[in-house]
Protein backbone atom coordinates (compact mmCIF):
# COMPACT_ATOMS: atom_id res chain seq x y z
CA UNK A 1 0.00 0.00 0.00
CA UNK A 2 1.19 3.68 -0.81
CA UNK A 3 0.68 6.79 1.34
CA UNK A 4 -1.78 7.62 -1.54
CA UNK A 5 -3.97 4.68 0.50
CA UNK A 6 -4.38 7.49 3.59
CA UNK A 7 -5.37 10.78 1.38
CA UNK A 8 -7.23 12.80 3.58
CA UNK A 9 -5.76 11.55 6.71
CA UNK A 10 -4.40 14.18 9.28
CA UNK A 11 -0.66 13.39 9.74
CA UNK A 12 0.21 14.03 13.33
CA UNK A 13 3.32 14.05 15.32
CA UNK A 14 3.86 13.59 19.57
CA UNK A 15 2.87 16.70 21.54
CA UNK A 16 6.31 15.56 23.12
CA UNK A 17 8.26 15.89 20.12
CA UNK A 18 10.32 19.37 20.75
CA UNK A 19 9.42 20.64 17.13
CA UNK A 20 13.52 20.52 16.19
CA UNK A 21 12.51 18.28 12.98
CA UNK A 22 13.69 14.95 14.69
CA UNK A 23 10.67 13.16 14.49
CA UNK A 24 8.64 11.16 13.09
CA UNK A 25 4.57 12.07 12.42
CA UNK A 26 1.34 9.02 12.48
CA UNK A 27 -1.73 9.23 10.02
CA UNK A 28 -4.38 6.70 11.22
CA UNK A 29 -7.06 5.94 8.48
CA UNK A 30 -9.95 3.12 8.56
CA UNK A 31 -8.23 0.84 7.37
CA UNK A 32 -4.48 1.35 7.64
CA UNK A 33 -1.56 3.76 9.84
CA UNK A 34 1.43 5.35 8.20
CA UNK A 35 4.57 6.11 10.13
CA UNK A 36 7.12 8.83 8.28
CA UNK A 37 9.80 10.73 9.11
CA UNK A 38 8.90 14.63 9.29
CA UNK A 39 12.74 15.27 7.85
CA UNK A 40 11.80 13.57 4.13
CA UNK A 41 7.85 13.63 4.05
CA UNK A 42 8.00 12.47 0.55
CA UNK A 43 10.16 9.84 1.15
CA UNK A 44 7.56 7.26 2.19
CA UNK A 45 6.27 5.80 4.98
CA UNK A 46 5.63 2.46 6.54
CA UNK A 47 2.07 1.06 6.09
CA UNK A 48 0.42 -0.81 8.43
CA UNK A 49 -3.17 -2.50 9.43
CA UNK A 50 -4.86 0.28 11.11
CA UNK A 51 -5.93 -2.79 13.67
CA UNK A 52 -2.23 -4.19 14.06
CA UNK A 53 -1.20 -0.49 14.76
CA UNK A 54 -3.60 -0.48 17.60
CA UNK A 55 -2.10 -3.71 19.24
CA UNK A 56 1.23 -2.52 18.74
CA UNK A 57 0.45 1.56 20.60
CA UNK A 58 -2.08 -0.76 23.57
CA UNK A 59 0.87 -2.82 23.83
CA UNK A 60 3.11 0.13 24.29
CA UNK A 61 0.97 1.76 26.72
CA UNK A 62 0.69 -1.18 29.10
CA UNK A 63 4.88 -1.52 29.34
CA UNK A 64 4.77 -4.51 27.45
CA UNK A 65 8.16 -3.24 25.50
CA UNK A 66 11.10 -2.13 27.63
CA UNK A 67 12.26 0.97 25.52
């Protein structure tokens, strides 16, 4: 799938980010979620189920990963 897959989706980066251009910036559509880094927007992104994306931030959020 291409970014073209989340058209209309609003791309949105942490509101811990410190706005220096190091990070990277999440669309979530119906279907899918796009990760891409905010340095080389057109460069791509990484496509994912919008569901797996979902198990991967719930995971996150209940310290599953050590990061």
């Amino acid at each position: 799938m291409s970014v073209a897959g989340l058209a209309g989706a609003r791309w949105i980066t942490s509101s811990y980010s410190g706005g220096n251009g190091n990070c990277v910036e999440v669309a979530v559509g119906l279907e899918h979620a796009g990760v891409r880094d905010t340095k080389d927007r057109a460069g791509g992104a990484l496509i994912v189920p919008e569901r797996q994306w979902r198990s991967f931030i719930n995971a996150v959020k209940s310290a599953h990963y050590e990061l």
